[in-house]
Protein backbone atom coordinates (compact mmCIF):
# COMPACT_ATOMS: atom_id res chain seq x y z
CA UNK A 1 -66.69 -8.89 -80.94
CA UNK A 2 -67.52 -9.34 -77.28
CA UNK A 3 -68.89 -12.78 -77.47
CA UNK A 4 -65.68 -13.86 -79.69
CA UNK A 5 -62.94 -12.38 -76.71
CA UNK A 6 -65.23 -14.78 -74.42
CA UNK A 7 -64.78 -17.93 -76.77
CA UNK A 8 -60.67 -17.07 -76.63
CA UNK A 9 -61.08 -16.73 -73.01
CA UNK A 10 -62.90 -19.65 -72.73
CA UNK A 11 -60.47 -21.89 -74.59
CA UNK A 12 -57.38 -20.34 -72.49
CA UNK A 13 -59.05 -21.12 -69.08
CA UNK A 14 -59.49 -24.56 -70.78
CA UNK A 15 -55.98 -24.60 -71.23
CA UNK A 16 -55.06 -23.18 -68.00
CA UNK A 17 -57.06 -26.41 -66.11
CA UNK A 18 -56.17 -29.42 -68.21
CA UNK A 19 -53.93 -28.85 -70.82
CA UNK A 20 -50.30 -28.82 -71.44
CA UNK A 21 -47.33 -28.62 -73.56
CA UNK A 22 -46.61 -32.06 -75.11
CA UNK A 23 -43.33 -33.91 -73.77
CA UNK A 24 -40.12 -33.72 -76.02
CA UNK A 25 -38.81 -36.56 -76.99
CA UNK A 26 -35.80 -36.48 -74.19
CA UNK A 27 -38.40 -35.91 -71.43
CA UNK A 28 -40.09 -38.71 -72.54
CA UNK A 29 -37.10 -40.89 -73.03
CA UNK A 30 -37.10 -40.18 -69.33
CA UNK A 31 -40.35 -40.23 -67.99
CA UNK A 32 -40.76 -44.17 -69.17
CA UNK A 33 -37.75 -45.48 -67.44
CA UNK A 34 -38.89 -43.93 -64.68
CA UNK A 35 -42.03 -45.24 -64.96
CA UNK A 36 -40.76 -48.70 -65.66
CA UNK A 37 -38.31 -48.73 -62.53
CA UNK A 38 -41.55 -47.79 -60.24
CA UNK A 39 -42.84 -44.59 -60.61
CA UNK A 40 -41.99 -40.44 -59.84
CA UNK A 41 -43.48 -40.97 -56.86
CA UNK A 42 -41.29 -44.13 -55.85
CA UNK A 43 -38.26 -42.93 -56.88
CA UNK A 44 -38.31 -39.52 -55.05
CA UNK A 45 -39.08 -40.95 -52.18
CA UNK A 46 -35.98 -43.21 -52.22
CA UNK A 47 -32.83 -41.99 -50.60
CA UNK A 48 -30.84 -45.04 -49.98
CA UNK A 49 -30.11 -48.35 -51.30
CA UNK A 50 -28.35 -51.43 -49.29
CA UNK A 51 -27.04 -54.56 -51.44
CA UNK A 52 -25.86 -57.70 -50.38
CA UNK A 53 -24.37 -60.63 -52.31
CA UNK A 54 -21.39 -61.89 -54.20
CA UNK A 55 -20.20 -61.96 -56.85
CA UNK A 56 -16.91 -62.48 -59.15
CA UNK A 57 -13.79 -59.58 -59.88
CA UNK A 58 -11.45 -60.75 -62.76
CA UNK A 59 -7.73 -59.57 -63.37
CA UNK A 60 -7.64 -56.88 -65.76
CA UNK A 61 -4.05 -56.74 -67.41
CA UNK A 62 -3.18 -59.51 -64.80
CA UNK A 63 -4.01 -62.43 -66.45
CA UNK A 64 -1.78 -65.81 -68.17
CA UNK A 65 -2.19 -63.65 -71.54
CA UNK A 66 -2.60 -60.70 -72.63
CA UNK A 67 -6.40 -61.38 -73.91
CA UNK A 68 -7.35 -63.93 -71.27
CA UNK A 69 -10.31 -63.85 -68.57
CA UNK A 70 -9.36 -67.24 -66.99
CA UNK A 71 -8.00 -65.70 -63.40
CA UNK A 72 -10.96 -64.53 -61.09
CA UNK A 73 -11.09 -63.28 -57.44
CA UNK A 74 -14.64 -65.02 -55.49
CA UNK A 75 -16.16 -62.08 -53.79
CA UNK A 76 -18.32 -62.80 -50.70
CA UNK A 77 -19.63 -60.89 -47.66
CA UNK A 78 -20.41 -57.81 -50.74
CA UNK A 79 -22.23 -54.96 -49.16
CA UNK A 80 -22.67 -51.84 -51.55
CA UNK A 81 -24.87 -48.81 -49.14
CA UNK A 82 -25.37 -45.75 -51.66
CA UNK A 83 -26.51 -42.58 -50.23
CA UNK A 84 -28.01 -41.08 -52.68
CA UNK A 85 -28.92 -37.57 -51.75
CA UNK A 86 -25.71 -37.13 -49.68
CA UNK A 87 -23.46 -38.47 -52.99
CA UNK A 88 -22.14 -41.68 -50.67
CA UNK A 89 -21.16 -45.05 -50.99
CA UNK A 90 -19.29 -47.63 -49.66
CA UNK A 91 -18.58 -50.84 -50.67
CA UNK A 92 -17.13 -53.93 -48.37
CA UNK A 93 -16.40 -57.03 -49.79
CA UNK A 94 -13.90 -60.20 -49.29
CA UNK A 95 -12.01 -61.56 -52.13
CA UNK A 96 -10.21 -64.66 -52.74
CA UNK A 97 -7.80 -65.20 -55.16
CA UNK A 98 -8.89 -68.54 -57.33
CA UNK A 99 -5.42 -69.10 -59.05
CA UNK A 100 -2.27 -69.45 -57.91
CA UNK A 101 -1.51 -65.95 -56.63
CA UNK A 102 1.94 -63.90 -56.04
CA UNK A 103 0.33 -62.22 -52.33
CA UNK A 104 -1.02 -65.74 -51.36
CA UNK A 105 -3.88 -67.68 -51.37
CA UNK A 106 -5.60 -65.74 -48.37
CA UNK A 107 -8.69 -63.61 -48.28
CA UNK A 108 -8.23 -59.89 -48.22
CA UNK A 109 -10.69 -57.22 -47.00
CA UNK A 110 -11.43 -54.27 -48.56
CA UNK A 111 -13.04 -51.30 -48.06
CA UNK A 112 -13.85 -49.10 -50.63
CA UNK A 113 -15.49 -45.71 -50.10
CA UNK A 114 -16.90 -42.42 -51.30
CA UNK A 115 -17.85 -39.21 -49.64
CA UNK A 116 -19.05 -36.36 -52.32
CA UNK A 117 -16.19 -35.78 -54.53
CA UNK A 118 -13.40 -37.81 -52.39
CA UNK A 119 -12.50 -41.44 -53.05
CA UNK A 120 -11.12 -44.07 -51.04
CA UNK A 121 -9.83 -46.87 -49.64
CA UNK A 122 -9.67 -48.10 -45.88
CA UNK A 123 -7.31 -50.56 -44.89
CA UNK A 124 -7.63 -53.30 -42.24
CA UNK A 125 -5.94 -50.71 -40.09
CA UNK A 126 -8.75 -48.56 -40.06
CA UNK A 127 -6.32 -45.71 -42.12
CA UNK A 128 -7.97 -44.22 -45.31
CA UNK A 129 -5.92 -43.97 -48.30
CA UNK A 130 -7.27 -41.68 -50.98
CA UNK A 131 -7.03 -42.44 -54.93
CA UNK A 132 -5.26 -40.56 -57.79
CA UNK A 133 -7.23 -38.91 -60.70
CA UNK A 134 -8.58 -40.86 -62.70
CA UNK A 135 -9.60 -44.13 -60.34
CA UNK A 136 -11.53 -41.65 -58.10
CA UNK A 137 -13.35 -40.26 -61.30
CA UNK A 138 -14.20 -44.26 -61.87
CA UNK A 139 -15.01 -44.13 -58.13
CA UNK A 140 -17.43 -41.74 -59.02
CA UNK A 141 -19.16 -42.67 -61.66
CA UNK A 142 -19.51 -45.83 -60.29
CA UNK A 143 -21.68 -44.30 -57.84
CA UNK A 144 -23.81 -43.45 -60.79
CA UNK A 145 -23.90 -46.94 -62.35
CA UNK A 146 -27.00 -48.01 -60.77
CA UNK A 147 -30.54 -47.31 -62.70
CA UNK A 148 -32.14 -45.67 -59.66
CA UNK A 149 -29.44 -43.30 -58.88
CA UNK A 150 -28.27 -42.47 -62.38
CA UNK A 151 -32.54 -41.99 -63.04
CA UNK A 152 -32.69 -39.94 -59.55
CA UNK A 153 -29.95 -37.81 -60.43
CA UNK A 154 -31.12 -37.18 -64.05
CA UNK A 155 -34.27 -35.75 -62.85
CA UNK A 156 -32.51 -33.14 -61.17
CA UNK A 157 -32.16 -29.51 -62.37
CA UNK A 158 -29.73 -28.35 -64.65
CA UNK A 159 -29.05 -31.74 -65.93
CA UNK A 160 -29.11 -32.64 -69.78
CA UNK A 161 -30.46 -35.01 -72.39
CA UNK A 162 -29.02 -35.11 -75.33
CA UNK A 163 -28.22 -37.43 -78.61
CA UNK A 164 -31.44 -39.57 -78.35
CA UNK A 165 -30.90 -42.44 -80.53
CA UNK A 166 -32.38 -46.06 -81.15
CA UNK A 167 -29.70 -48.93 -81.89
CA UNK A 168 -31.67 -51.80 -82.68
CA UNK A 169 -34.89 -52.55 -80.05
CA UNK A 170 -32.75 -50.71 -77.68
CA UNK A 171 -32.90 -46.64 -77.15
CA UNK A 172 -29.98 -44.38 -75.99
CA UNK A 173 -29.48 -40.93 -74.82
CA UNK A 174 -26.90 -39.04 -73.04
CA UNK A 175 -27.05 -37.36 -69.72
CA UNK A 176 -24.67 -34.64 -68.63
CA UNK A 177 -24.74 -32.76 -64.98
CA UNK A 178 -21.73 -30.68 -63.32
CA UNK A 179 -19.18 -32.57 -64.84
CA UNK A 180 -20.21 -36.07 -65.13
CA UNK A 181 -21.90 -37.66 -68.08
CA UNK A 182 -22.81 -40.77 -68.60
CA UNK A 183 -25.07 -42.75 -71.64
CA UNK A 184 -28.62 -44.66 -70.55
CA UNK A 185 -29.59 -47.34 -72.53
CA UNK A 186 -33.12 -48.73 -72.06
CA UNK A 187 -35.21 -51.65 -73.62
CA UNK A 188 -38.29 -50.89 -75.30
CA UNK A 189 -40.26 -50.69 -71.86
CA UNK A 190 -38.54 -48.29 -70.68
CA UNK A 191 -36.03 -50.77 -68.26
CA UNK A 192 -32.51 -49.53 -67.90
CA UNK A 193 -30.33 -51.82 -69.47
CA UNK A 194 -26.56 -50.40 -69.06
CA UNK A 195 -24.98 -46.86 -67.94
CA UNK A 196 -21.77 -46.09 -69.47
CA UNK A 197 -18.89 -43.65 -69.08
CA UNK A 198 -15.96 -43.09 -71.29
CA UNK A 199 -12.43 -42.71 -69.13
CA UNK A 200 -8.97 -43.31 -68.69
CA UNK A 201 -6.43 -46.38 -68.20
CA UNK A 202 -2.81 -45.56 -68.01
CA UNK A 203 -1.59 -48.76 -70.49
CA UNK A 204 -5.35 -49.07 -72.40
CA UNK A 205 -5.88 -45.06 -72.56
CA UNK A 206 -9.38 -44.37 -73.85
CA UNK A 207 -11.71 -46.71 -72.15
CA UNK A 208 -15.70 -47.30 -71.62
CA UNK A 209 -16.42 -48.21 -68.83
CA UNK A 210 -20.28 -50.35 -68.46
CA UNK A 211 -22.44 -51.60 -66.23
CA UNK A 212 -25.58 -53.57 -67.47
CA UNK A 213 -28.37 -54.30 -65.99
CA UNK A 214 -30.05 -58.07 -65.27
CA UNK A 215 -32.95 -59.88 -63.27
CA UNK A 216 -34.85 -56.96 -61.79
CA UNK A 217 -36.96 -57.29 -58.47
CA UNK A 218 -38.65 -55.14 -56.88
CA UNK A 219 -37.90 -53.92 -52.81
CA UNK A 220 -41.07 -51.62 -51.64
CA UNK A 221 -42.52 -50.21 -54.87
CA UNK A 222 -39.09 -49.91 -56.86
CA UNK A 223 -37.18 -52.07 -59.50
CA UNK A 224 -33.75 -52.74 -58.58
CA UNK A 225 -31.34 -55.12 -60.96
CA UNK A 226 -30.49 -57.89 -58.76
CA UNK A 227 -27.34 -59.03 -61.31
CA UNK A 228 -24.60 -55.96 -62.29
CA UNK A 229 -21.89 -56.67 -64.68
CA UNK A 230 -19.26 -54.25 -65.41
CA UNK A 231 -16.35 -53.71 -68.29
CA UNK A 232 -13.56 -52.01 -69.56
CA UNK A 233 -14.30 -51.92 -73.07
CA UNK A 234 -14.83 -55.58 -73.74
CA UNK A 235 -13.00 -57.20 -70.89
CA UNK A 236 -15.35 -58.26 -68.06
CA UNK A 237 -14.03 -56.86 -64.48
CA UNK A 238 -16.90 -57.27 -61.77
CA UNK A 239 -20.28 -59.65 -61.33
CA UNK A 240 -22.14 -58.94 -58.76
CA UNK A 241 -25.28 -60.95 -57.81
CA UNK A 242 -27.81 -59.49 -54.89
CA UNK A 243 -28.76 -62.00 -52.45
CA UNK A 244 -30.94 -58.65 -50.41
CA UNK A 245 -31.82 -55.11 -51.59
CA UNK A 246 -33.12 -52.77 -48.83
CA UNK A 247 -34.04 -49.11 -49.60
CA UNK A 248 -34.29 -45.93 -47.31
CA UNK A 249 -31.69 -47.54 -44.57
CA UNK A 250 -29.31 -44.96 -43.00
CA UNK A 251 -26.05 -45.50 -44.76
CA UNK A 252 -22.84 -45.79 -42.48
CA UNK A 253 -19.37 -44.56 -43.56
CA UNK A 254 -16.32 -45.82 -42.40
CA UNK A 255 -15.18 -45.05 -38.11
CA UNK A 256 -13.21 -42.21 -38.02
CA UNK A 257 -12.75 -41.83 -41.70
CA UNK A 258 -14.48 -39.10 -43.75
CA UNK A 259 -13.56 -37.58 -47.06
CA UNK A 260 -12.24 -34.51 -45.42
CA UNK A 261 -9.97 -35.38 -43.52
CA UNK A 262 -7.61 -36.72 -46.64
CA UNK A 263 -5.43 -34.97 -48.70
CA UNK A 264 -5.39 -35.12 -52.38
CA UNK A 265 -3.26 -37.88 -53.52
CA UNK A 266 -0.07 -36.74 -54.85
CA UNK A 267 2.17 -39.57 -56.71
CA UNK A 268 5.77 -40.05 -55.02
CA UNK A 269 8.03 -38.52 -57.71
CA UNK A 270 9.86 -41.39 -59.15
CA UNK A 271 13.44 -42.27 -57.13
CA UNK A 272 16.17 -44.04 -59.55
CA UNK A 273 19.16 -45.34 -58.73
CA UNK A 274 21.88 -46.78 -60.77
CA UNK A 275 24.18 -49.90 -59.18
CA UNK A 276 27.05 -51.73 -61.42
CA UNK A 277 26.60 -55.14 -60.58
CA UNK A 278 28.31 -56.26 -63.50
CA UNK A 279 30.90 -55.35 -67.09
CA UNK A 280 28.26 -52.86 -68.55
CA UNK A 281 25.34 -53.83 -66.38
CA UNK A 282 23.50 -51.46 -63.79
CA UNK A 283 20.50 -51.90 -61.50
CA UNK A 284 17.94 -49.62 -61.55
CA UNK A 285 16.34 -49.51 -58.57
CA UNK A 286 13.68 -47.65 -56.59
CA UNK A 287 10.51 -48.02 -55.14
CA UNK A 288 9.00 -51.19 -55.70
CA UNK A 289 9.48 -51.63 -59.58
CA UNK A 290 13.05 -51.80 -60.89
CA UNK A 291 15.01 -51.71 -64.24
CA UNK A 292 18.04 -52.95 -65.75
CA UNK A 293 20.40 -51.45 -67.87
CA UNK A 294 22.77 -53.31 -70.47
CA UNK A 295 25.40 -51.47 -71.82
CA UNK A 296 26.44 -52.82 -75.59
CA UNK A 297 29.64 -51.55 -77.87
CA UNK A 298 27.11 -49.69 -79.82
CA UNK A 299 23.89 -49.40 -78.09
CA UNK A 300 22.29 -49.90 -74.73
CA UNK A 301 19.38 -52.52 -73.78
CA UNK A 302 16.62 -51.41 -71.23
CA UNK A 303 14.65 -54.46 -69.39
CA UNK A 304 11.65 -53.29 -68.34
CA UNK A 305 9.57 -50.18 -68.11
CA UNK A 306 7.65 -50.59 -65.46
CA UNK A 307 4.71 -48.89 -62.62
CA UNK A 308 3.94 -45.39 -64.71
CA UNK A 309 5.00 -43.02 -67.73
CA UNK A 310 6.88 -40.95 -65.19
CA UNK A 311 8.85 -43.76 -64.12
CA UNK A 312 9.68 -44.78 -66.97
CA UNK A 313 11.13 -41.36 -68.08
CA UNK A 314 13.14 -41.24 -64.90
CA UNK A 315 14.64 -44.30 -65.83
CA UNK A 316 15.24 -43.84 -69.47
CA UNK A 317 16.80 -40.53 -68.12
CA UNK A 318 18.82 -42.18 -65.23
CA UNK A 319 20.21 -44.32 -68.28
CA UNK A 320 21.65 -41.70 -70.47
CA UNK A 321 23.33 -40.38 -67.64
CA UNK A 322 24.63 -43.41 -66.39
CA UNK A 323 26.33 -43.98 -70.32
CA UNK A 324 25.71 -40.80 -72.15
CA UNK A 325 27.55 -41.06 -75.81
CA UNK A 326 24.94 -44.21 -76.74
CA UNK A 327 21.82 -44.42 -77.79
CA UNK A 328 19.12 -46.39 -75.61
CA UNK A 329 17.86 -48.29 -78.80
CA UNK A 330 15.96 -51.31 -76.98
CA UNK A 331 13.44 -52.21 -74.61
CA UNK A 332 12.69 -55.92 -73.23
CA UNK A 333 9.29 -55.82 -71.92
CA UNK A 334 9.51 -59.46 -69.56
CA UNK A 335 5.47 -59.50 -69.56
CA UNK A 336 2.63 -58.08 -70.46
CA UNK A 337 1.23 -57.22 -66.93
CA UNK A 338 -0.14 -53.86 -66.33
CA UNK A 339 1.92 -53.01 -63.88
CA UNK A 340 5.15 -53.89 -65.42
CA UNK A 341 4.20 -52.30 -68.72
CA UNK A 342 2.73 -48.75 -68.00
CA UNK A 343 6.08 -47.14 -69.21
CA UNK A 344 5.87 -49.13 -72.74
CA UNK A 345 4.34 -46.03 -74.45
CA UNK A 346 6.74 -43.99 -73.46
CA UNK A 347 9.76 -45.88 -74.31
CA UNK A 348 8.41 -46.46 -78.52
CA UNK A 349 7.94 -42.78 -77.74
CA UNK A 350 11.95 -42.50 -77.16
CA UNK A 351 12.01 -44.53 -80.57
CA UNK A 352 13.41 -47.94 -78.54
CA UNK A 353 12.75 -51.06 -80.27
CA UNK A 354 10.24 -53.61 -78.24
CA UNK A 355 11.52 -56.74 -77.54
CA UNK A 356 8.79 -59.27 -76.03
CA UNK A 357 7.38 -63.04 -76.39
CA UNK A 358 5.39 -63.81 -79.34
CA UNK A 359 2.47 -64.24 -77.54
CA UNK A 360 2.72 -60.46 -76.88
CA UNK A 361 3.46 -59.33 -80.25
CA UNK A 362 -0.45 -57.94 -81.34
CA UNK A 363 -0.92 -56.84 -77.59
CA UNK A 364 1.99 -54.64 -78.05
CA UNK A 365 0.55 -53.26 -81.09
CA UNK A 366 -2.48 -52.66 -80.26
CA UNK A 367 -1.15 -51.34 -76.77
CA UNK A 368 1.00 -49.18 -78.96
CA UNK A 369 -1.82 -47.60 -81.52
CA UNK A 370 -4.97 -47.28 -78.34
CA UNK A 371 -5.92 -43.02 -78.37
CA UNK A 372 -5.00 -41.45 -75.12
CA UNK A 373 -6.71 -38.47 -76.54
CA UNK A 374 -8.31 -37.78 -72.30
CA UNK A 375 -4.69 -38.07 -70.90
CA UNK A 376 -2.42 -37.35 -73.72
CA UNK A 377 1.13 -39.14 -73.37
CA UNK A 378 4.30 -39.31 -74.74
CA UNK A 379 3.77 -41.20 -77.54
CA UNK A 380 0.41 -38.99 -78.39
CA UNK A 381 2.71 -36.16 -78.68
CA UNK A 382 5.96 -37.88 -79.85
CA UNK A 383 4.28 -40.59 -82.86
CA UNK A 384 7.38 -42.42 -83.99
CA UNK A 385 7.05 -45.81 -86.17
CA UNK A 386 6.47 -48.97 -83.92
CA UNK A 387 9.21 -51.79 -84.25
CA UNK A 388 8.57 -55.02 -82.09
CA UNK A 389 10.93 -58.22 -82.11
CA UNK A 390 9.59 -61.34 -80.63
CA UNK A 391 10.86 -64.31 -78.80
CA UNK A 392 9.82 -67.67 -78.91
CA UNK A 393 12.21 -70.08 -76.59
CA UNK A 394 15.17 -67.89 -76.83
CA UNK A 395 16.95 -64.98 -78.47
CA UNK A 396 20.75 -64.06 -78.20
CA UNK A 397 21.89 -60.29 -78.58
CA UNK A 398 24.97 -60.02 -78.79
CA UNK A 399 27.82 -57.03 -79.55
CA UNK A 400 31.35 -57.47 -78.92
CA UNK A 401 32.21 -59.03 -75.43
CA UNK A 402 28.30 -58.23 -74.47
CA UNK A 403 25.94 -61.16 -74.61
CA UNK A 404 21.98 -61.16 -73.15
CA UNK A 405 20.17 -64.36 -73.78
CA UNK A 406 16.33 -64.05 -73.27
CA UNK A 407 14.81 -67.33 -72.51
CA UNK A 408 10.64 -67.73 -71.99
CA UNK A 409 9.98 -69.06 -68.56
CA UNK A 410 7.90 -72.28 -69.47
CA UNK A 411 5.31 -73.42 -67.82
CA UNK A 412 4.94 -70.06 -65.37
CA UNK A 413 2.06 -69.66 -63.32
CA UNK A 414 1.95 -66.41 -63.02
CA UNK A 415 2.11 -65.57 -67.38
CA UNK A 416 2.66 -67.80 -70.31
CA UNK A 417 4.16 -65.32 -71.87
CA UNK A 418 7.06 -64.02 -69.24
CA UNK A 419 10.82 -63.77 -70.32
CA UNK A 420 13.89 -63.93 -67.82
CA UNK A 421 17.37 -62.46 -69.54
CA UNK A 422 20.85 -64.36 -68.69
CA UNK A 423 23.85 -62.70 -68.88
CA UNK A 424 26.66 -65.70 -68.88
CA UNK A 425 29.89 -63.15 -68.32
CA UNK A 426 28.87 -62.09 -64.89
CA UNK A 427 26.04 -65.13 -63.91
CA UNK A 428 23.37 -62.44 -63.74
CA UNK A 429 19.56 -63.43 -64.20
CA UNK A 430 16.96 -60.91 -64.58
CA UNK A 431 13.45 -61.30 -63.70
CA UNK A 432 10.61 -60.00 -62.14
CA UNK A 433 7.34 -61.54 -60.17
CA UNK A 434 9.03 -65.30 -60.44
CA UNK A 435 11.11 -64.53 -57.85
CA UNK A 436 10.96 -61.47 -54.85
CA UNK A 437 13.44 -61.89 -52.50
CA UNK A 438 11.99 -60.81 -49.27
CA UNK A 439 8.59 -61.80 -49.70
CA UNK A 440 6.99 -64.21 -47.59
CA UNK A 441 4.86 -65.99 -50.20
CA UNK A 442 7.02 -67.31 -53.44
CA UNK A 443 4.37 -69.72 -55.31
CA UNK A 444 6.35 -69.59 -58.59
CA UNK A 445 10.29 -69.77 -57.54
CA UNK A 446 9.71 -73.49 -57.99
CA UNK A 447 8.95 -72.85 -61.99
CA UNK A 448 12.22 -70.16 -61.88
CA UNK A 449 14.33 -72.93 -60.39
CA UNK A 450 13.57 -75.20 -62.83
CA UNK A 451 13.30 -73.35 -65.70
CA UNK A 452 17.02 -72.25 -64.72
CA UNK A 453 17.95 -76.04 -64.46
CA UNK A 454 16.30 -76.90 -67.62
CA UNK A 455 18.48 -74.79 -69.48
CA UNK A 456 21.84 -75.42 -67.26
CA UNK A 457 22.54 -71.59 -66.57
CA UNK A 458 25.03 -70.82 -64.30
CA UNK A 459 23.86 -68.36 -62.17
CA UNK A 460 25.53 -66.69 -59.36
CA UNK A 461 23.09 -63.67 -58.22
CA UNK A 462 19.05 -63.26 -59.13
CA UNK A 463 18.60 -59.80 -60.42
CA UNK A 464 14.85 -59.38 -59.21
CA UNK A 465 12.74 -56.81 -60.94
CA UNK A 466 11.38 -56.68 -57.03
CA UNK A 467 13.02 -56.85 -54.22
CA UNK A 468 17.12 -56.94 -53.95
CA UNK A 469 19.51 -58.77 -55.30
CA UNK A 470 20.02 -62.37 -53.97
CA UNK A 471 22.32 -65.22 -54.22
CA UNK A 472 21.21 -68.03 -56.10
CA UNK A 473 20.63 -69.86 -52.78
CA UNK A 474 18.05 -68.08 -51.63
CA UNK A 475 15.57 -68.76 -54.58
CA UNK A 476 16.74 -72.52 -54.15
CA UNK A 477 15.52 -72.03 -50.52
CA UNK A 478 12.74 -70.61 -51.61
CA UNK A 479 11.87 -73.01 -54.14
CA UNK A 480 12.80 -76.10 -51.32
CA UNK A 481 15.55 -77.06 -53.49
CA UNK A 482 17.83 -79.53 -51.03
């Protein structure tokens, strides 16, 4: 009995000394990339990383048409510094528009930053501007979309693995900490391939967001990806190739700028007016995206539904007020751009037919049917049956003594798919970006001018979707019409 209790000892002790509990399979998962970036010993010691490059940004919802990727921004003079332990980065970079560009052909600065939970900008001023919601979540979890500080941060306590999963050669798993999560891939090495985050876009609504991995080198003793490529969904937004990594370099934040010291960024609560400036026409103006109303003998017309759902709402509401015993039964949507679309939703929501260019047709639908199941919307609470009328060269709409001709703007620089709308009883033209009365770059009034000669309109005032109104003289001027 006494020599068998020795033998159990015996085999415990053995235990004790060399033995232990086999990995699971999420701790393994784990334990290779590390291994394959460099090591637990490498990584832990790392507590900064410096890159330097260029690179290319593309124009998300910006572009000629609604699917296109042919408009990019050349970045130079990129410096990312990510602090890991302290939850930092910032980002400086210079881009250059490569196409013919509404703010100019110029370089612009930027300064992009991160201090624990706060995100911002800093502009050439030196003031710090911080962003709503959802871009400083992106902020954020960009932070994480680098192996070695995604694999850092996983080791940490409290974190979780979770759905471990192979798709092809390549193996997956989920991480979640606080309130972030994020999905790893790796190859069959062990080498991080991509970090994704799912997330929010006011026009695309549930998004991934994903940044893969390419061309690894290693700077003292760990594996850093030397080419970073990041998406919305499909659509390609940022290439960044390192020219230098350095690791363990202080990391400094922007002069007189710290997290801090901003306050949470509260959206302006959308301002509407309502001008007659014509027989059943009224300007809806405010801040720096406007409206028009058309008033019909048995309906009214909105053009445009621009900047954000909540401006859009104002200015749906602003409408019924303005002419309250008719029904708002149609939207003209000029282009596709992001910014002069973000109301869309909301407006099929109100049950208002979309009128747009053909071109835009399947953008609309698809615009129309994304889930917005993070941010639920109007339309996600208020599902009404989609109806979309297109325009090729031109569409008349006409009730009674009102009369709106949309005409496509051929040949525009700035979208192939962009509509202007004519209104012949009071020489009225509507549009928006061709035109900006005001602004001290106009690359594409020469197209408007000529587009408006092409079709021998007689137009008295320009009804800019920016700006104020102007006479037709000052686009000529503009356009260096003699």
């Amino acid at each position: 009995m006494n020599r068998r209790r020795v033998c159990i000892g015996a085999v415990c002790l053995a235990a004790a000394a060399g033995c232990s509990a086999p990995k699971t399979p999420e701790q393994q998962f784990l334990d290779d990339a590390v291994t394959a970036i460099g090591g637990r010993a490498n990584l832990d010691a790392l507590t900064s990383i410096s890159i330097e490059g260029t690179g290319v940004n593309y124009n998300l919802g910006q572009d000629m048409k609604p699917e296109a990727a042919t408009q990019t921004f050349a970045i130079t003079e990129y410096a990312r510094q990510i602090d890991i332990d302290a939850g930092r980065q910032l980002v400086k970079q210079v881009r250059t528009p490569q196409f013919a560009y509404f703010q100019g052909p110029q370089p612009q600065r930027q300064t992009q930053a991160l201090d624990g939970e706060i995100a911002f900008n800093v502009g050439e001023n030196g003031q710090g501007s911080r962003l709503a919601e959802w871009p400083e979540r992106d902020r954020r979890a960009e932070f994480i979309h680098h192996p070695a500080v995604a694999l850092k941060l996983a080791s940490s306590p409290g974190v979780s693995i979770t759905n471990l999963r192979t798709t092809g050669a390549m193996r997956q798993a989920d991480v979640t900490f606080n309130d972030r999560a994020f999905t790893l891939s790796l190859d069959a090495a062990g080498l991080p391939l991509s970090i994704s985050n799912s997330s929010y876009n006011a026009n695309l609504g549930d998004v991934v967001i994903t940044t893969t991995f390419a061309d690894y080198q290693d700077t003292n003793g760990v594996k850093l990806p030397a080419r970073l490529t990041t998406k919305v969904d499909d659509f390609t937004i940022a290439e960044i190739r390192a020219a230098r990594q350095t690791t363990n370099a202080p990391v400094t934040m922007p002069a007189g700028v710290s997290g801090a010291s901003l306050k949470p960024n509260t959206p302006a609560m959308p301002n509407v007016s309502a001008e007659k400036i014509g027989n059943g026409v009224w300007f809806l103006a405010g801040q720096s995206h406007h409206s028009v109303l058309v008033e019909f003998a048995d309906h009214l017309m909105l053009i445009e539904a621009p900047q954000s759902e909540a401006r859009t709402l104002a200015v749906i509401a602003r409408a019924k007020e303005t002419v309250p015993n008719k029904p708002l039964t149609q939207l003209v949507t000029t282009h596709h751009h992001f910014d002069h679309t973000a109301g869309l939703r909301a407006a099929i929501a109100e049950g208002m037919t979309v009128i747009t260019h053909a071109g835009n047709k399947e953008w609309v639908e698809h615009m129309a049917h994304r889930p917005h199941s993070l941010a639920p919307d109007a339309l996600t609470s208020n599902a009404t049956r989609l109806v979309v009328e297109t325009v090729d060269d031109e569409k008349s709409i006409s009730a009674a003594s009102q009369t709106v001709v949309l005409y496509h703007v051929a040949g525009n620089p700035h979208s192939d798919t962009m509509l202007m709308a004519y209104i012949a009883r009071d020489r009225l033209l509507v549009e928006v970006d061709a035109f900006s009365p005001g602004s001290a770059v106009q690359p594409y009034a020469p197209n408007l001018l000529e587009n408006i000669q092409k079709r021998n309109l007689r137009v008295d005032r320009i009804v800019p979707l920016h700006g104020a109104i102007a006479p037709l003289a000052e686009l000529m001027k503009a356009a260096g019409a003699k």
